[in-house]
C-alpha atoms as a PDB file:
ATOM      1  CA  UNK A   1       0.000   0.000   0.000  1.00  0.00           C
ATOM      2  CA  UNK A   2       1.332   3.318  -1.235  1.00  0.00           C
ATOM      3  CA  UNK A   3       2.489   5.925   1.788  1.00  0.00           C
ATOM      4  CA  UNK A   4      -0.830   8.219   1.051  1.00  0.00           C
ATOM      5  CA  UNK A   5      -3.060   5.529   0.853  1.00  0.00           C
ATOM      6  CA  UNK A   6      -1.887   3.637   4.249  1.00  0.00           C
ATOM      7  CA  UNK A   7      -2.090   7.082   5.422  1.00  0.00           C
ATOM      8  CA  UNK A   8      -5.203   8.100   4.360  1.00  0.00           C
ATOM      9  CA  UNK A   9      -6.533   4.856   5.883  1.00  0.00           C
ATOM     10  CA  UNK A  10      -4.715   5.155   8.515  1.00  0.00           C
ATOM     11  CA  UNK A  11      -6.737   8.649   9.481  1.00  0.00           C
ATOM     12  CA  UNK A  12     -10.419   6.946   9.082  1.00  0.00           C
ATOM     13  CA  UNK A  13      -9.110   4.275  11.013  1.00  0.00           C
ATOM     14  CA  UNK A  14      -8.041   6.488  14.050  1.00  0.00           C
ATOM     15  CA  UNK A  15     -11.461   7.833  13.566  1.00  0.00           C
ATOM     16  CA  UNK A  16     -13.492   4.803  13.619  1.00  0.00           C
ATOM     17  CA  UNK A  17     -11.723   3.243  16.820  1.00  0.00           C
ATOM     18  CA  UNK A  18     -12.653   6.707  18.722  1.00  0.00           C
ATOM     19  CA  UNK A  19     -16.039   6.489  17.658  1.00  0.00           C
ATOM     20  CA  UNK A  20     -16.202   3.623  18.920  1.00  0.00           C
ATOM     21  CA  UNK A  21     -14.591   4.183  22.542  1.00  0.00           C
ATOM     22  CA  UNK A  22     -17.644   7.110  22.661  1.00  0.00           C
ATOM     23  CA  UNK A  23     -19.930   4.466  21.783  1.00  0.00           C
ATOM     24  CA  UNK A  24     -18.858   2.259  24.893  1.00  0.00           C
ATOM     25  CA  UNK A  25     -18.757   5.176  27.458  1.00  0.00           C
ATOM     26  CA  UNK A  26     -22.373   6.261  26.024  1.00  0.00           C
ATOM     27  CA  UNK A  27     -23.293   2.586  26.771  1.00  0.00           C
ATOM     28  CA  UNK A  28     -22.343   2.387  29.781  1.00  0.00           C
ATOM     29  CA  UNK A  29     -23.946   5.673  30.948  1.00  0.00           C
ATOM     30  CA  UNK A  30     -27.123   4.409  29.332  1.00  0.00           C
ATOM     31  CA  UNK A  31     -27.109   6.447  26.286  1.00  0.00           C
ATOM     32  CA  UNK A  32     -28.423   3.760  24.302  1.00  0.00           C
ATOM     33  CA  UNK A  33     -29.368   5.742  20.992  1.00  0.00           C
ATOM     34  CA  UNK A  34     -26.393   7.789  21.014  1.00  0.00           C
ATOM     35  CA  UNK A  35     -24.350   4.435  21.328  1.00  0.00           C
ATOM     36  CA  UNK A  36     -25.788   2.554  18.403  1.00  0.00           C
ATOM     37  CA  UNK A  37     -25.707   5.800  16.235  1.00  0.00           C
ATOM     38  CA  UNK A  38     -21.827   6.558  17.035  1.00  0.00           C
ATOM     39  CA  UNK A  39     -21.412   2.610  16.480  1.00  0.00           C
ATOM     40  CA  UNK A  40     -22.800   2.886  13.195  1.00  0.00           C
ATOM     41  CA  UNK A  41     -20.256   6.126  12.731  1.00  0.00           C
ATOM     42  CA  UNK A  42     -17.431   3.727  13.824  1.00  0.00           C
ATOM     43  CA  UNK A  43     -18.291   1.041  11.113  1.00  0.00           C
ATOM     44  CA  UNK A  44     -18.706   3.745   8.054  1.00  0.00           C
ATOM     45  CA  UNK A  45     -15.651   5.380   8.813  1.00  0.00           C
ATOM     46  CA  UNK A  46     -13.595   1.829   9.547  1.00  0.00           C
ATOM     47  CA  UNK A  47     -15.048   0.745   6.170  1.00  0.00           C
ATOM     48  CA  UNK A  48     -14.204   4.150   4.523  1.00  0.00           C
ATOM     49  CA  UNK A  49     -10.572   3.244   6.072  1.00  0.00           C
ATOM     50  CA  UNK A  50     -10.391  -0.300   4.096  1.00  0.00           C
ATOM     51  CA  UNK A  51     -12.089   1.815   0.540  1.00  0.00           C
ATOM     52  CA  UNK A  52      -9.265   4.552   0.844  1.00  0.00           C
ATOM     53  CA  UNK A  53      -6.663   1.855   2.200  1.00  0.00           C
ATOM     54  CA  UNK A  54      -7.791  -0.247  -1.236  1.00  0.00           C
ATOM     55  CA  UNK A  55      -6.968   2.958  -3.566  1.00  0.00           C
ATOM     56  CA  UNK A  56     -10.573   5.010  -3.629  1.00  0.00           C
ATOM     57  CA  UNK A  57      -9.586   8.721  -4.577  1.00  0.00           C
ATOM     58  CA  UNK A  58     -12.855   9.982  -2.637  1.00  0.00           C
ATOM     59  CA  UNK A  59     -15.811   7.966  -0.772  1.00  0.00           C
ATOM     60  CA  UNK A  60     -19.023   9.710  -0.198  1.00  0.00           C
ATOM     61  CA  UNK A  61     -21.836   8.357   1.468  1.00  0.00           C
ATOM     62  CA  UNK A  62     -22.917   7.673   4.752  1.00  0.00           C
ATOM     63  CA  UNK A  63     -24.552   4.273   4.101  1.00  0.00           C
ATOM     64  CA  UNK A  64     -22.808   1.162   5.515  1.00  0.00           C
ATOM     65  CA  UNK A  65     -24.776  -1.227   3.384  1.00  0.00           C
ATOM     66  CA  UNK A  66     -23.655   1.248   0.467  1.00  0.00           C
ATOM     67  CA  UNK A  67     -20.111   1.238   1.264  1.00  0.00           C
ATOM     68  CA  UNK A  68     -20.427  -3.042   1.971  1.00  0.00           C
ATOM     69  CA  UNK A  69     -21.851  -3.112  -1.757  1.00  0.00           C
ATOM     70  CA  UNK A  70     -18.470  -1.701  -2.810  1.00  0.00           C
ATOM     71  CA  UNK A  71     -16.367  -3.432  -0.322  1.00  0.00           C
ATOM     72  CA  UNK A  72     -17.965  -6.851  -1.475  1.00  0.00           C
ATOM     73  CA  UNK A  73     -16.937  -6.337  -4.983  1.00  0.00           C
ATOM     74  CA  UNK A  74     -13.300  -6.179  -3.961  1.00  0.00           C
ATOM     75  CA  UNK A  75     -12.931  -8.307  -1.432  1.00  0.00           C
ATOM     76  CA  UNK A  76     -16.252 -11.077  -2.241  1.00  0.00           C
ATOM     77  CA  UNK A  77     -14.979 -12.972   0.742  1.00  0.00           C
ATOM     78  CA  UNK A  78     -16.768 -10.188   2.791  1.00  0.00           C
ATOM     79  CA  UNK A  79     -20.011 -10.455   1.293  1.00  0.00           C
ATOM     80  CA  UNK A  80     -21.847 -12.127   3.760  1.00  0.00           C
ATOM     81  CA  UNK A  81     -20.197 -10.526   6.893  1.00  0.00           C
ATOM     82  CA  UNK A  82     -21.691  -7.140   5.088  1.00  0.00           C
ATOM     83  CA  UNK A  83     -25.047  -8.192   4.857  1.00  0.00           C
ATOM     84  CA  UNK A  84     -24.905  -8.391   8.697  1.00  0.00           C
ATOM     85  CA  UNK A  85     -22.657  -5.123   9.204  1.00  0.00           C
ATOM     86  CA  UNK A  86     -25.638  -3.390   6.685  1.00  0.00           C
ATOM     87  CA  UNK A  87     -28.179  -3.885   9.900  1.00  0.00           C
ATOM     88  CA  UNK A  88     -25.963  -0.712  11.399  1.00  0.00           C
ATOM     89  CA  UNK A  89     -27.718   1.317   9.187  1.00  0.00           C
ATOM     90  CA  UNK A  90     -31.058   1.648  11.079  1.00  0.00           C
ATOM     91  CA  UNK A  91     -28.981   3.531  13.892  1.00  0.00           C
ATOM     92  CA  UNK A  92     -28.059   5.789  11.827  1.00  0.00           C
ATOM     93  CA  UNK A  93     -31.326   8.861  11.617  1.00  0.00           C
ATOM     94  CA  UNK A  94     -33.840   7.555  14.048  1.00  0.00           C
ATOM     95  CA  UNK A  95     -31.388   7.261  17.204  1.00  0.00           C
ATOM     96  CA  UNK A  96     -31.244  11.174  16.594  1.00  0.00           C
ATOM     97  CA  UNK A  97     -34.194  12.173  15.457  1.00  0.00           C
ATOM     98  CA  UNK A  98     -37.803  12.404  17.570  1.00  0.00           C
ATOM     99  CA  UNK A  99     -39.438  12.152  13.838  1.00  0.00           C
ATOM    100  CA  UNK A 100     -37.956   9.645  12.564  1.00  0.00           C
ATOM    101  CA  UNK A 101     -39.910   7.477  15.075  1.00  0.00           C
ATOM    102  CA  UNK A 102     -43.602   7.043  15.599  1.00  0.00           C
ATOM    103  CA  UNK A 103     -44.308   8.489  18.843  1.00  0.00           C
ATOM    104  CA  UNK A 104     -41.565   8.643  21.759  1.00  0.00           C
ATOM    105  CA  UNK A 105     -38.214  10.176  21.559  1.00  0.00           C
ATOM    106  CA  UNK A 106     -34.582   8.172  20.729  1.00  0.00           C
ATOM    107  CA  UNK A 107     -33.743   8.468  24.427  1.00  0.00           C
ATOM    108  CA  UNK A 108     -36.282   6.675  25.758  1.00  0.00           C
ATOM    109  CA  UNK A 109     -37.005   3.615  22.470  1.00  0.00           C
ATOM    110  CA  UNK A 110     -33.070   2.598  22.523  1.00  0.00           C
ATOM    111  CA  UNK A 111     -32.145  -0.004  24.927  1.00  0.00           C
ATOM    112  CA  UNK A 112     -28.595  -1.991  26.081  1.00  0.00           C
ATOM    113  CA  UNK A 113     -29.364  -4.820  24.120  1.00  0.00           C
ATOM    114  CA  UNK A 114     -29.564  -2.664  21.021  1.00  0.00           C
ATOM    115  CA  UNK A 115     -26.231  -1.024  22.033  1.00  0.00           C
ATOM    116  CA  UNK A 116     -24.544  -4.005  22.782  1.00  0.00           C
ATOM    117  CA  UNK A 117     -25.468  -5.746  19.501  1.00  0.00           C
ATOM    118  CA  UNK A 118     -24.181  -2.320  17.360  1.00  0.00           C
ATOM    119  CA  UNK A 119     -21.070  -2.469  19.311  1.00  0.00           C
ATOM    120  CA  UNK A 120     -20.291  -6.043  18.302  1.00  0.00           C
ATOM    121  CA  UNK A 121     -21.390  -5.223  14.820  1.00  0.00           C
ATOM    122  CA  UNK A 122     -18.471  -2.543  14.960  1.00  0.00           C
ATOM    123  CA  UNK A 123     -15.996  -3.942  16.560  1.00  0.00           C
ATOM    124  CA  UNK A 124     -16.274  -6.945  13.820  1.00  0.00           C
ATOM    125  CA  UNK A 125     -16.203  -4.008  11.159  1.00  0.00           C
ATOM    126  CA  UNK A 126     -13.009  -2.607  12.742  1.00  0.00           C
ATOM    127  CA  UNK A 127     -11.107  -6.139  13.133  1.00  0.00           C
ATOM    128  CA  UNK A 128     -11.821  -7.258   9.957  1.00  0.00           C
ATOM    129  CA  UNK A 129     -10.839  -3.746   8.406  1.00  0.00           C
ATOM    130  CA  UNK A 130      -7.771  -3.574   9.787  1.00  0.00           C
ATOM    131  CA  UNK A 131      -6.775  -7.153   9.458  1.00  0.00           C
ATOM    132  CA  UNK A 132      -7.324  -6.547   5.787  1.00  0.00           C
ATOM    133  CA  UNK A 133      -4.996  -3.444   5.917  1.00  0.00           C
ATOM    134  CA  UNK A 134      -2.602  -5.368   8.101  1.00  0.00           C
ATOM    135  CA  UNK A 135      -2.730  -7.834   5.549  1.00  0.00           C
END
């Protein structure tokens, strides 16, 4: 991997692990839709990581099951671990957003279970990224 491209990774990677260490201390104050929105943040930008890491000039998109659709086409091996990392994408407006629910507010609809399950999602995103980087 070329200096700018490890580096480039290298950045979104950085990113992606501290999302995820807010994600954990939001957990574990009980901040269950803030969690499993700043896991889903961890897993786009960890996947952004392995796009730029793989040559991309520029990846837009916010989308995890986007960004799998791409990943998947390089690397087919992934395929079905992004079908399960694409389920990250339902944290990603209505943990914020009172109207993106019917009735109640994020706050109070999230639970630990959720958060718990979007952290493991993540973390898997992250290993496997940077495994592949490693690699």
């Amino acid at each position: 991997m070329s200096r700018d491209r490890a580096f480039e990774a290298g950045r979104w990677l950085a990113q992606a692990r501290h999302d995820l260490d807010s994600a954990r201390l939001l957990s574990d104050h009980e901040r269950h839709a803030a969690a499993c929105f700043f896991a889903q943040q961890g897993a786009e930008k960890a996947l952004k990581a392995y796009l730029y890491g793989r040559g991309a000039e520029v990846v837009v998109g916010h989308s995890v099951a986007q960004l799998c659709d791409e990943i998947a086409r390089l690397a087919p091996a992934l395929a079905e671990r992004c079908r399960e990392w694409a389920t990250l994408d339902q944290y990603y407006i209505p943990t914020r957003y009172p109207d993106a629910l019917p009735g109640g507010v994020p706050a109070e609809v999230y639970t630990a279970a959720q958060a718990t399950h979007a952290l493991g999602l993540a973390d898997d995103v992250v290993a496997h990224v940077q495994r592949r980087l490693d690699g």
